[in-house]
N, C-alpha and C. Protein backbone atom coordinates (compact mmCIF):
# COMPACT_ATOMS: atom_id res chain seq x y z
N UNK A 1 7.24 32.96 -23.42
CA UNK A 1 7.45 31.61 -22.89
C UNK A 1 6.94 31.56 -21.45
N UNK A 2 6.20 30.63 -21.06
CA UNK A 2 5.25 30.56 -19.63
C UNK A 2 6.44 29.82 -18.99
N UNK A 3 6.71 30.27 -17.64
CA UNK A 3 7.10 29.15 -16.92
C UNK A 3 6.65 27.99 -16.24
N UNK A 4 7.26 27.36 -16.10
CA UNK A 4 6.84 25.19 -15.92
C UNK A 4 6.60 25.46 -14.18
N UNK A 5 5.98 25.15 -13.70
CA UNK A 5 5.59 24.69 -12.28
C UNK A 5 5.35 23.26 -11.85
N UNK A 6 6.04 22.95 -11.00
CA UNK A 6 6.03 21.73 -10.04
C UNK A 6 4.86 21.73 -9.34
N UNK A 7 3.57 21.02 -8.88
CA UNK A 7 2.82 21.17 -7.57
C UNK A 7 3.28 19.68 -6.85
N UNK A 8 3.55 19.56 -5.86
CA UNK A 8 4.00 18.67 -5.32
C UNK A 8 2.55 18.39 -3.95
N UNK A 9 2.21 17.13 -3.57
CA UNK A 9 1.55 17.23 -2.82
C UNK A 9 1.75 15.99 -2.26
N UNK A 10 2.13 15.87 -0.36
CA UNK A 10 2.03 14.63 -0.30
C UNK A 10 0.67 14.63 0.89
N UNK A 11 0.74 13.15 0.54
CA UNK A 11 -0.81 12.15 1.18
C UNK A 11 -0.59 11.48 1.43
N UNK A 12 -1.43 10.98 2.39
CA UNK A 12 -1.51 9.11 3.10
C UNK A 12 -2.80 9.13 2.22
N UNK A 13 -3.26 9.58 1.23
CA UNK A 13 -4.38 9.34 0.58
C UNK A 13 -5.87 9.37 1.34
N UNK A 14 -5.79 10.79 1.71
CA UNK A 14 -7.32 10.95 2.43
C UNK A 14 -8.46 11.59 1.46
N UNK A 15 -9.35 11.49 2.30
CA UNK A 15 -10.58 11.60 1.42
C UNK A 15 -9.98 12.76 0.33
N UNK A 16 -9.68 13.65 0.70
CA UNK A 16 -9.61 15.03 0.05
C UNK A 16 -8.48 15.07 -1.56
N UNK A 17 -8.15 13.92 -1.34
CA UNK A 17 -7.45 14.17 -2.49
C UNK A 17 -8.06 13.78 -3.78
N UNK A 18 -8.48 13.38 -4.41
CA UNK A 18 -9.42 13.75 -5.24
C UNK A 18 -10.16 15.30 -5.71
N UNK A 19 -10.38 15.75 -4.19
CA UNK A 19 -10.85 17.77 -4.54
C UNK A 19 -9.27 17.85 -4.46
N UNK A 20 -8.50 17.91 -4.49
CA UNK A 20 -7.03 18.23 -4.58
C UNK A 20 -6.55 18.19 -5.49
N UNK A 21 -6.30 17.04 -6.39
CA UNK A 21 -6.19 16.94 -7.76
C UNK A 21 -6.77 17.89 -8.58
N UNK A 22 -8.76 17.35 -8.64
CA UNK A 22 -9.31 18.38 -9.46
C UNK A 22 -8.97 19.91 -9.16
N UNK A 23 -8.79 20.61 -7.99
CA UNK A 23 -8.13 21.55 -7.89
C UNK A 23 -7.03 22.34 -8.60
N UNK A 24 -5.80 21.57 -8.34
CA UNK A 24 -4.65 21.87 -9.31
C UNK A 24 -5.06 22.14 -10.79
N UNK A 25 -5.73 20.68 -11.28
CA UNK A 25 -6.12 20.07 -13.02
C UNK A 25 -7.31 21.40 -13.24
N UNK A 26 -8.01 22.29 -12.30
CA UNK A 26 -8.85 23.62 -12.94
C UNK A 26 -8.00 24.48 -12.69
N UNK A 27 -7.02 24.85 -12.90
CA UNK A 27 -6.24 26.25 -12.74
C UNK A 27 -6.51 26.36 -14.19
N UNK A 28 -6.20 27.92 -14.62
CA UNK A 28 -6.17 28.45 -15.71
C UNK A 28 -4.51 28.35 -16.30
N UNK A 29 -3.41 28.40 -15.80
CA UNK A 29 -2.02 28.03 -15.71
C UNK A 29 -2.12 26.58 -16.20
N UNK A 30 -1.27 27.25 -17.72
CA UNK A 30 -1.43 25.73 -18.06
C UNK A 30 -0.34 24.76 -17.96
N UNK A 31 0.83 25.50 -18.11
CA UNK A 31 2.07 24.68 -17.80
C UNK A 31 2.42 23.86 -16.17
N UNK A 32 2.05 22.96 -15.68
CA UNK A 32 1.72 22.54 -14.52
C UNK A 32 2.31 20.90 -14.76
N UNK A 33 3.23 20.17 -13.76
CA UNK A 33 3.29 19.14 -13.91
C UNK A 33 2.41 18.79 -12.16
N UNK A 34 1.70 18.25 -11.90
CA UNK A 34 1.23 17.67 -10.22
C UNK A 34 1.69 16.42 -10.26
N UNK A 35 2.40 16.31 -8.96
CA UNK A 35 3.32 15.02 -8.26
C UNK A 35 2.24 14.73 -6.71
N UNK A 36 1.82 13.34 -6.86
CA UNK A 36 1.74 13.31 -5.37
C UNK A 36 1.95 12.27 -4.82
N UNK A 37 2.33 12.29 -3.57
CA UNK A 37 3.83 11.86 -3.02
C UNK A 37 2.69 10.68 -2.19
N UNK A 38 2.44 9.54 -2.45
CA UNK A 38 1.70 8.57 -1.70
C UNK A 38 2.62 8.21 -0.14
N UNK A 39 2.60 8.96 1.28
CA UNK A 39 3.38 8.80 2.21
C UNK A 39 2.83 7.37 3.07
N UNK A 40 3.73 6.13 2.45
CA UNK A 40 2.59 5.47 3.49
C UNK A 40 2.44 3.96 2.87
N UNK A 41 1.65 3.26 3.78
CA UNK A 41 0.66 2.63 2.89
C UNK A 41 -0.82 3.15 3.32
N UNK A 42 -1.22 3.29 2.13
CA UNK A 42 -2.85 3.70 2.02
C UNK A 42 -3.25 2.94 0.54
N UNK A 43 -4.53 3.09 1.15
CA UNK A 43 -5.46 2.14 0.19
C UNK A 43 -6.17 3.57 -1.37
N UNK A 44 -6.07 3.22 -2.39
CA UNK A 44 -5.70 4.30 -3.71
C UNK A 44 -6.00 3.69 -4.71
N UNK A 45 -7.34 4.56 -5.37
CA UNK A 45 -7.61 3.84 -6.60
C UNK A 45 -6.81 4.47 -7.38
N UNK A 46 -5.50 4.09 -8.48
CA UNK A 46 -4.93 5.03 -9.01
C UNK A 46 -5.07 5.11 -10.63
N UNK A 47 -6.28 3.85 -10.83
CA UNK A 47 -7.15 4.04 -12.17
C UNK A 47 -7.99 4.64 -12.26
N UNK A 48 -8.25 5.41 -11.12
CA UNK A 48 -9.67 6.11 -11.62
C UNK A 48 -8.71 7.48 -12.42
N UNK A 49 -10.17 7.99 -13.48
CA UNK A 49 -9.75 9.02 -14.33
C UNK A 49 -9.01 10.76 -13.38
N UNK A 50 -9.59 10.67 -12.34
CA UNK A 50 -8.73 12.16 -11.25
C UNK A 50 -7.77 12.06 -11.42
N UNK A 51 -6.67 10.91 -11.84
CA UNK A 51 -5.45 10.49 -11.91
C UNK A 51 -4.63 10.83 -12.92
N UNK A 52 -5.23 10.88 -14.20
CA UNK A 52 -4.91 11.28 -15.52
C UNK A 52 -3.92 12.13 -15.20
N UNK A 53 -2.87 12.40 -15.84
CA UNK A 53 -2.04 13.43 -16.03
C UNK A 53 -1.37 13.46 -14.97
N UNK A 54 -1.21 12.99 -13.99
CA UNK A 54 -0.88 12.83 -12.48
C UNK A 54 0.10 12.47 -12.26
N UNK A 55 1.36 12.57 -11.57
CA UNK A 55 2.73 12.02 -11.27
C UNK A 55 2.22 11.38 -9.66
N UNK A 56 2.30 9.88 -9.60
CA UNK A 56 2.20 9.42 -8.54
C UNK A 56 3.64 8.59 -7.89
N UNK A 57 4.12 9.06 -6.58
CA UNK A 57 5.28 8.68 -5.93
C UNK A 57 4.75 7.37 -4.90
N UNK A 58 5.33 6.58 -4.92
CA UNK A 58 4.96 6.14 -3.66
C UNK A 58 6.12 5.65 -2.68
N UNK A 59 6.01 6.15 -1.76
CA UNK A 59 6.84 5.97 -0.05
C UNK A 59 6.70 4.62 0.46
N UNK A 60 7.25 3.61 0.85
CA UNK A 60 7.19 2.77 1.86
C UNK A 60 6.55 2.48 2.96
N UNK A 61 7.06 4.35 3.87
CA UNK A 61 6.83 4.17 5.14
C UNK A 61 6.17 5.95 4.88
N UNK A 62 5.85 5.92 6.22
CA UNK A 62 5.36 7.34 6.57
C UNK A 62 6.96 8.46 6.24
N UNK A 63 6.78 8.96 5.89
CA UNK A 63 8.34 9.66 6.11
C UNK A 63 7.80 11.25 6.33
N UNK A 64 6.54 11.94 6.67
CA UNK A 64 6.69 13.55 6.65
C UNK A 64 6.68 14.24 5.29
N UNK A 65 6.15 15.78 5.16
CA UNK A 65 6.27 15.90 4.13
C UNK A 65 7.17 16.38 3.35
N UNK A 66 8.16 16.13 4.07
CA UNK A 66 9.75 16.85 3.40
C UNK A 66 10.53 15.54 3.34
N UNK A 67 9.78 13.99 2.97
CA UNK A 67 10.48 13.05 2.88
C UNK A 67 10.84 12.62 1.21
N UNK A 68 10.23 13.58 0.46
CA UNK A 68 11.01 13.05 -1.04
C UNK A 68 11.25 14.78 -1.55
N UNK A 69 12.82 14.01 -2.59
CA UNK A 69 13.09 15.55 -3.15
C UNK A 69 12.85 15.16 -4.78
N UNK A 70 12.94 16.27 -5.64
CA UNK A 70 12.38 16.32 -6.60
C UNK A 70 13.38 16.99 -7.20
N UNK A 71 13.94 16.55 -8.44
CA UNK A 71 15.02 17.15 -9.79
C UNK A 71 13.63 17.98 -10.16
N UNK A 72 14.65 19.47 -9.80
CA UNK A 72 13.98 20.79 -10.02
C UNK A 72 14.35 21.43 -11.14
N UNK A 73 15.60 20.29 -12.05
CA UNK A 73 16.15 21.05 -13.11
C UNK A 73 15.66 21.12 -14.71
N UNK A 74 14.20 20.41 -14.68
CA UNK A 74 12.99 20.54 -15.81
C UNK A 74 12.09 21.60 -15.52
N UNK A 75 12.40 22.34 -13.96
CA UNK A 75 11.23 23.49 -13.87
C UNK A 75 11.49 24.99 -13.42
N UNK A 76 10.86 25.87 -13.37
CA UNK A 76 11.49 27.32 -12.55
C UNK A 76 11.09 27.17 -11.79
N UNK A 77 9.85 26.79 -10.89
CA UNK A 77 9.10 26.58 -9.49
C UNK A 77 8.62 25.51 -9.44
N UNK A 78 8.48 24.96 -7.93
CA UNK A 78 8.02 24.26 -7.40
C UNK A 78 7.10 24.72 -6.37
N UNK A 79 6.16 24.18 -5.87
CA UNK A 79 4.95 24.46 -4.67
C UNK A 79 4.56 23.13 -4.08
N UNK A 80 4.34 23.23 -2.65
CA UNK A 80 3.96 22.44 -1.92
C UNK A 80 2.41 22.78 -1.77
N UNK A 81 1.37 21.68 -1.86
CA UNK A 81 -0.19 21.88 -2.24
C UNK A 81 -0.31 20.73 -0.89
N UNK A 82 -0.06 21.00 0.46
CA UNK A 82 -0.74 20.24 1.29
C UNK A 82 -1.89 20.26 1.49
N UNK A 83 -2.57 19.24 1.04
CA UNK A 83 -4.17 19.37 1.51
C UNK A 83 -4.97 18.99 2.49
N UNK A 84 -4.03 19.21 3.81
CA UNK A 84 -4.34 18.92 4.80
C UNK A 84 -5.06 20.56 5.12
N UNK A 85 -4.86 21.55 4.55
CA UNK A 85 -5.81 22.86 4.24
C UNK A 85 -6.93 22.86 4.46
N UNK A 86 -7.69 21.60 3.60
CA UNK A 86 -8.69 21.45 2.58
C UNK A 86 -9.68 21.46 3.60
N UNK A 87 -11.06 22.32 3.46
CA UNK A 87 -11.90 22.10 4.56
C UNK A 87 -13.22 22.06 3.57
N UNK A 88 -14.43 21.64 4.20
CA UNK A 88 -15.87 21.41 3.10
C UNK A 88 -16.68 22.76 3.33
């Protein structure tokens, strides 16, 4: 039995999320739910296909990235995937 993983990622929705998504969605690990945490208002196409399979949150206001919690009791881990990392 594989264990379930959380990737949690939050954004004001910058360029990079899109390589962020596809990121997570090419792991070889298949049991994976990805959440990402819209901090904000930002402008988000959330029909385009990168989206598929995607848990999208959305925030109000700016709140940081320790501003939403997540019922951890569907998974064994969780991970924070800030892609403020992300460089070209």
């Amino acid at each position: 039995m594989t264990k379930s993983v959380y990737v949690i990622t939050p954004s004001i929705g910058s360029k990079h999320l899109d390589r962020c998504i596809l990121s997570v969605k090419t792991q070889t690990y298949t049991d994976v739910k990805h959440i990402v945490v819209l901090d904000g208002v930002c402008l988000l196409d959330e029909h385009s296909s990168v989206f598929d399979g995607v848990t999208i949150i959305r925030l109000p206001f700016n709140t940081g990235a320790g501003g939403i919690s997540v019922d951890l009791s569907t998974t064994q881990y969780a991970v924070y995937f800030v892609m403020d990392i992300l460089h070209s």
